[in-house]
N, C-alpha and C. Protein backbone atom coordinates (compact mmCIF):
# COMPACT_ATOMS: atom_id res chain seq x y z
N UNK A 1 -22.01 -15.36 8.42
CA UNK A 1 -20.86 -14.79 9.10
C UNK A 1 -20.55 -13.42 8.48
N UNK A 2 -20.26 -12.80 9.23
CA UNK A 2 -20.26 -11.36 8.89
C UNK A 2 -18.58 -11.04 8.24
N UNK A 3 -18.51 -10.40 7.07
CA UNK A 3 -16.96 -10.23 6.33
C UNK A 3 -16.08 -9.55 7.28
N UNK A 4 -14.81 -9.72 7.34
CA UNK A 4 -13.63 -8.86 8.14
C UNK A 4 -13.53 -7.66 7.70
N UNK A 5 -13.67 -6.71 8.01
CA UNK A 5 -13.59 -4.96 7.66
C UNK A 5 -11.95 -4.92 6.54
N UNK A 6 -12.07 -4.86 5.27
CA UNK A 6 -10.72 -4.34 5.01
C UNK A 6 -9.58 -3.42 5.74
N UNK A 7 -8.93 -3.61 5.70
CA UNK A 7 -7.54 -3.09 6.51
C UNK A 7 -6.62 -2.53 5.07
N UNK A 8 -5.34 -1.51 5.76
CA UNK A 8 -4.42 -0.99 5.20
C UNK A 8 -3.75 -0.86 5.69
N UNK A 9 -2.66 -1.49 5.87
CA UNK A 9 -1.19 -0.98 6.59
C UNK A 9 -0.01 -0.49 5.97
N UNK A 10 0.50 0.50 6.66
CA UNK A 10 1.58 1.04 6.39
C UNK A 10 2.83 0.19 7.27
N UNK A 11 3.71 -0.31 6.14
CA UNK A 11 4.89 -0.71 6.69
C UNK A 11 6.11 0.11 6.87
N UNK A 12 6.93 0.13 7.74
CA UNK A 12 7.90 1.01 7.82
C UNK A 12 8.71 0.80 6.67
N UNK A 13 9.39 2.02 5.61
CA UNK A 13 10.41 1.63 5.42
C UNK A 13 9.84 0.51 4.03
N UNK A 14 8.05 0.60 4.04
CA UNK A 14 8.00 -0.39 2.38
C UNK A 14 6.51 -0.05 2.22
N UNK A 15 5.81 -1.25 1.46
CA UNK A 15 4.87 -0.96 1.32
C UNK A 15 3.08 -0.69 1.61
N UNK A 16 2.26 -0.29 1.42
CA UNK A 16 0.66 -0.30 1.63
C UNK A 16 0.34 -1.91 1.93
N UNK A 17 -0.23 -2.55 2.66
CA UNK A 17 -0.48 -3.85 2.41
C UNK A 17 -2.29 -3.35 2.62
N UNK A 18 -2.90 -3.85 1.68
CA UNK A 18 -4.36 -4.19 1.74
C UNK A 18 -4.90 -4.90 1.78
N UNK A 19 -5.51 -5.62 3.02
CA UNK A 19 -6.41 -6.91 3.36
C UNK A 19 -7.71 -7.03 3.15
N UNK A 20 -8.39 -7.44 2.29
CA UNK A 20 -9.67 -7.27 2.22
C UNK A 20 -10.25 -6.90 0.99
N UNK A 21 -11.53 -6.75 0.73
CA UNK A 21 -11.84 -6.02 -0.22
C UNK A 21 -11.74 -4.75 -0.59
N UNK A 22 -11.22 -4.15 -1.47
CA UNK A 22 -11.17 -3.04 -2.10
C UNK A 22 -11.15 -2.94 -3.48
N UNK A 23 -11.37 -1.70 -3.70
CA UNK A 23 -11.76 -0.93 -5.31
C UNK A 23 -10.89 -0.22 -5.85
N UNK A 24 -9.84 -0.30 -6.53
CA UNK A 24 -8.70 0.18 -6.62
C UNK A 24 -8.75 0.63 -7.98
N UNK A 25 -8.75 2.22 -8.23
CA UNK A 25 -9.12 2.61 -9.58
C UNK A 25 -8.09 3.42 -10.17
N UNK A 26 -7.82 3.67 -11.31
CA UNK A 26 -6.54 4.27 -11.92
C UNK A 26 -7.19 5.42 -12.48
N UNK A 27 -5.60 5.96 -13.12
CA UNK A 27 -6.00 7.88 -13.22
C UNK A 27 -6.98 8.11 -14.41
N UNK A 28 -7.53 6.63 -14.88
CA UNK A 28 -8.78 6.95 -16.17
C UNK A 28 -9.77 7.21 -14.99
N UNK A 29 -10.05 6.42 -14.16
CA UNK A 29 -11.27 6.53 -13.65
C UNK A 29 -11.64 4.76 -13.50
N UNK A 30 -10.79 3.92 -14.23
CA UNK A 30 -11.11 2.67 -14.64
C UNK A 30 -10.55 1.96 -13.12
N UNK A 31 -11.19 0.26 -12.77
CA UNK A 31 -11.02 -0.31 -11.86
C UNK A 31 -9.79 -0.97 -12.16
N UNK A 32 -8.69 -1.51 -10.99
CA UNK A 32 -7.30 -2.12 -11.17
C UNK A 32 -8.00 -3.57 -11.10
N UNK A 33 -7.77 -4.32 -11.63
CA UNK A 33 -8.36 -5.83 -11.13
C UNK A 33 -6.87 -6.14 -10.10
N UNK A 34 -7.75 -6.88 -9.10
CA UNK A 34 -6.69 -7.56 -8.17
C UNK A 34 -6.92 -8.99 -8.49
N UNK A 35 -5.64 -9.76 -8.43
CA UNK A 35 -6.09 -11.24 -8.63
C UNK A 35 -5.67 -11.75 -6.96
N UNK A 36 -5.62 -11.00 -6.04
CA UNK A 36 -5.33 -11.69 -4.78
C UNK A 36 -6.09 -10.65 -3.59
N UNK A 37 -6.27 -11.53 -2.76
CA UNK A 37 -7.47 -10.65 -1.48
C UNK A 37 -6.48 -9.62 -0.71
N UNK A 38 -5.10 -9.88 -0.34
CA UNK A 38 -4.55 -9.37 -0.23
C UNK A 38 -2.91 -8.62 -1.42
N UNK A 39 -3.36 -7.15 -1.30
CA UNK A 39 -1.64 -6.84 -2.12
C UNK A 39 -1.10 -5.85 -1.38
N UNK A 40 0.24 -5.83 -2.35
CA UNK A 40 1.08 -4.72 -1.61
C UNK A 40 1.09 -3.11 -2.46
N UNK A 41 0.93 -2.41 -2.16
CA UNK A 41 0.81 -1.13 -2.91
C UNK A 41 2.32 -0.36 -3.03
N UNK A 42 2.91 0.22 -3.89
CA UNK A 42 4.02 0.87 -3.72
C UNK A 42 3.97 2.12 -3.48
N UNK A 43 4.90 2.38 -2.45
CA UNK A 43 4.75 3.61 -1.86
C UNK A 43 5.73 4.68 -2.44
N UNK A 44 7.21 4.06 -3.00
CA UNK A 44 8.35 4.61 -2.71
C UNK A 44 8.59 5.23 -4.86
N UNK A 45 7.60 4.90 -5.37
CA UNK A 45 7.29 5.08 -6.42
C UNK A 45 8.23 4.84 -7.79
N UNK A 46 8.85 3.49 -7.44
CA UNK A 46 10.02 3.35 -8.53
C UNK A 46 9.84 1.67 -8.62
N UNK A 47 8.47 1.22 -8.31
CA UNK A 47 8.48 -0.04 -8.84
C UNK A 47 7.94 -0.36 -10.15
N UNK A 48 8.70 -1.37 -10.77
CA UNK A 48 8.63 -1.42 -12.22
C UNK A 48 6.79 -1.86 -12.41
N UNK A 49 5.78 -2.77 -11.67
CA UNK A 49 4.67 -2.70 -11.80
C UNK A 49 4.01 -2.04 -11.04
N UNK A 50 4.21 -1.15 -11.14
CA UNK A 50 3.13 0.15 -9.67
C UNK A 50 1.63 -0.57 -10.60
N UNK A 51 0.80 -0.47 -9.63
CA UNK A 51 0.43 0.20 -8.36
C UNK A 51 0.88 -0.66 -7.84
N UNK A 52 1.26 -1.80 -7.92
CA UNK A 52 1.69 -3.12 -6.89
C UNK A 52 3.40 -2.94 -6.29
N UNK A 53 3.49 -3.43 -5.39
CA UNK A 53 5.03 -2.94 -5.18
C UNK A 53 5.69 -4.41 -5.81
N UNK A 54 7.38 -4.11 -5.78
CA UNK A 54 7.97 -5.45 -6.13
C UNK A 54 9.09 -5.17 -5.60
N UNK A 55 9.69 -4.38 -4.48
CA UNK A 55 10.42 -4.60 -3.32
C UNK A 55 11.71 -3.99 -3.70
N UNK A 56 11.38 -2.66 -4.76
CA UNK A 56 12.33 -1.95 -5.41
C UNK A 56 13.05 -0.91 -3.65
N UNK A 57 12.20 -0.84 -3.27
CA UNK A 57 11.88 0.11 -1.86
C UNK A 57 13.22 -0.20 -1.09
N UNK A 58 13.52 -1.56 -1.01
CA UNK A 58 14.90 -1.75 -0.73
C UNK A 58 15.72 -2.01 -1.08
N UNK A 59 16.02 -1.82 -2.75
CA UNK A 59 17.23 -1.26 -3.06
C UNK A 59 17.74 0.14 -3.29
N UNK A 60 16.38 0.78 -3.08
CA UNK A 60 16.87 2.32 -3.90
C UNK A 60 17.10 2.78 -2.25
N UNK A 61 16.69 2.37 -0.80
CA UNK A 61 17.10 2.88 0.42
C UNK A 61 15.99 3.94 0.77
N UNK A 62 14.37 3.35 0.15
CA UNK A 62 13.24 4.06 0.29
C UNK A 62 13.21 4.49 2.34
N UNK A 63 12.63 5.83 2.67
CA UNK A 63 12.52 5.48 4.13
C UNK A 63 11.24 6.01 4.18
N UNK A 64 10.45 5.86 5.13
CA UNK A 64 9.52 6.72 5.27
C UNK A 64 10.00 7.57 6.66
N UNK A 65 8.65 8.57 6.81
CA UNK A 65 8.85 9.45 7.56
C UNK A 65 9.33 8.88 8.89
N UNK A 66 10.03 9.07 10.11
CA UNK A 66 10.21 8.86 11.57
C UNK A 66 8.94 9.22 12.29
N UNK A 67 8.77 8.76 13.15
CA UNK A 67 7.38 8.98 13.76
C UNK A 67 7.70 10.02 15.02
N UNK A 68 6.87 10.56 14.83
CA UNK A 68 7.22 12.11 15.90
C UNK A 68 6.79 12.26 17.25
N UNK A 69 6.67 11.16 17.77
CA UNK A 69 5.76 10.45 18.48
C UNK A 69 4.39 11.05 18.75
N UNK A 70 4.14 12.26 17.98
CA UNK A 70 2.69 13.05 18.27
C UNK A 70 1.33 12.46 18.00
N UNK A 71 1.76 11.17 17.03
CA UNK A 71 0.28 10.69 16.52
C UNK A 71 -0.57 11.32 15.83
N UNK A 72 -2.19 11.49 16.29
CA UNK A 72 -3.22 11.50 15.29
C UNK A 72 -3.59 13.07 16.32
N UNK A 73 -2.94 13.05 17.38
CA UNK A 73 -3.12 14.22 18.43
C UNK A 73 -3.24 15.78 18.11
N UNK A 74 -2.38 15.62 17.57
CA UNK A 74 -1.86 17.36 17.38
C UNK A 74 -3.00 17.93 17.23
């Protein structure tokens, strides 16, 4: 059976979710070990274990951008 393509989603308003396999390396150059197939990445950059989020995003009133409805178009 052929593996599911990793995925990345952007949630409104929180965090990266990554499904799948990935290689997640820090500013040495060194690999992050994941202990789960899927995590959440922090976006809003004030979680106490970055790279992973821990849902700081909604207390500090993180937003992300509004969508401009232009897409990938422009």
């Amino acid at each position: 059976m052929k593996p599911r393509p990793t995925t990345i989603t952007a949630y409104p308003d929180g965090p990266l979710i990554v499904r799948g396999e990935a290689v997640l390396i820090d500013e040495h150059g060194q690999p992050i070990p994941q202990r789960r197939r899927t995590v959440a990445l922090c976006r809003c950059g004030v979680s106490a274990i970055k790279p992973w989020c821990d849902g700081t995003h909604k207390v500090t009133g993180f937003r992300t951008a509004p969508d401009d409805g232009h897409g990938d178009e422009r």
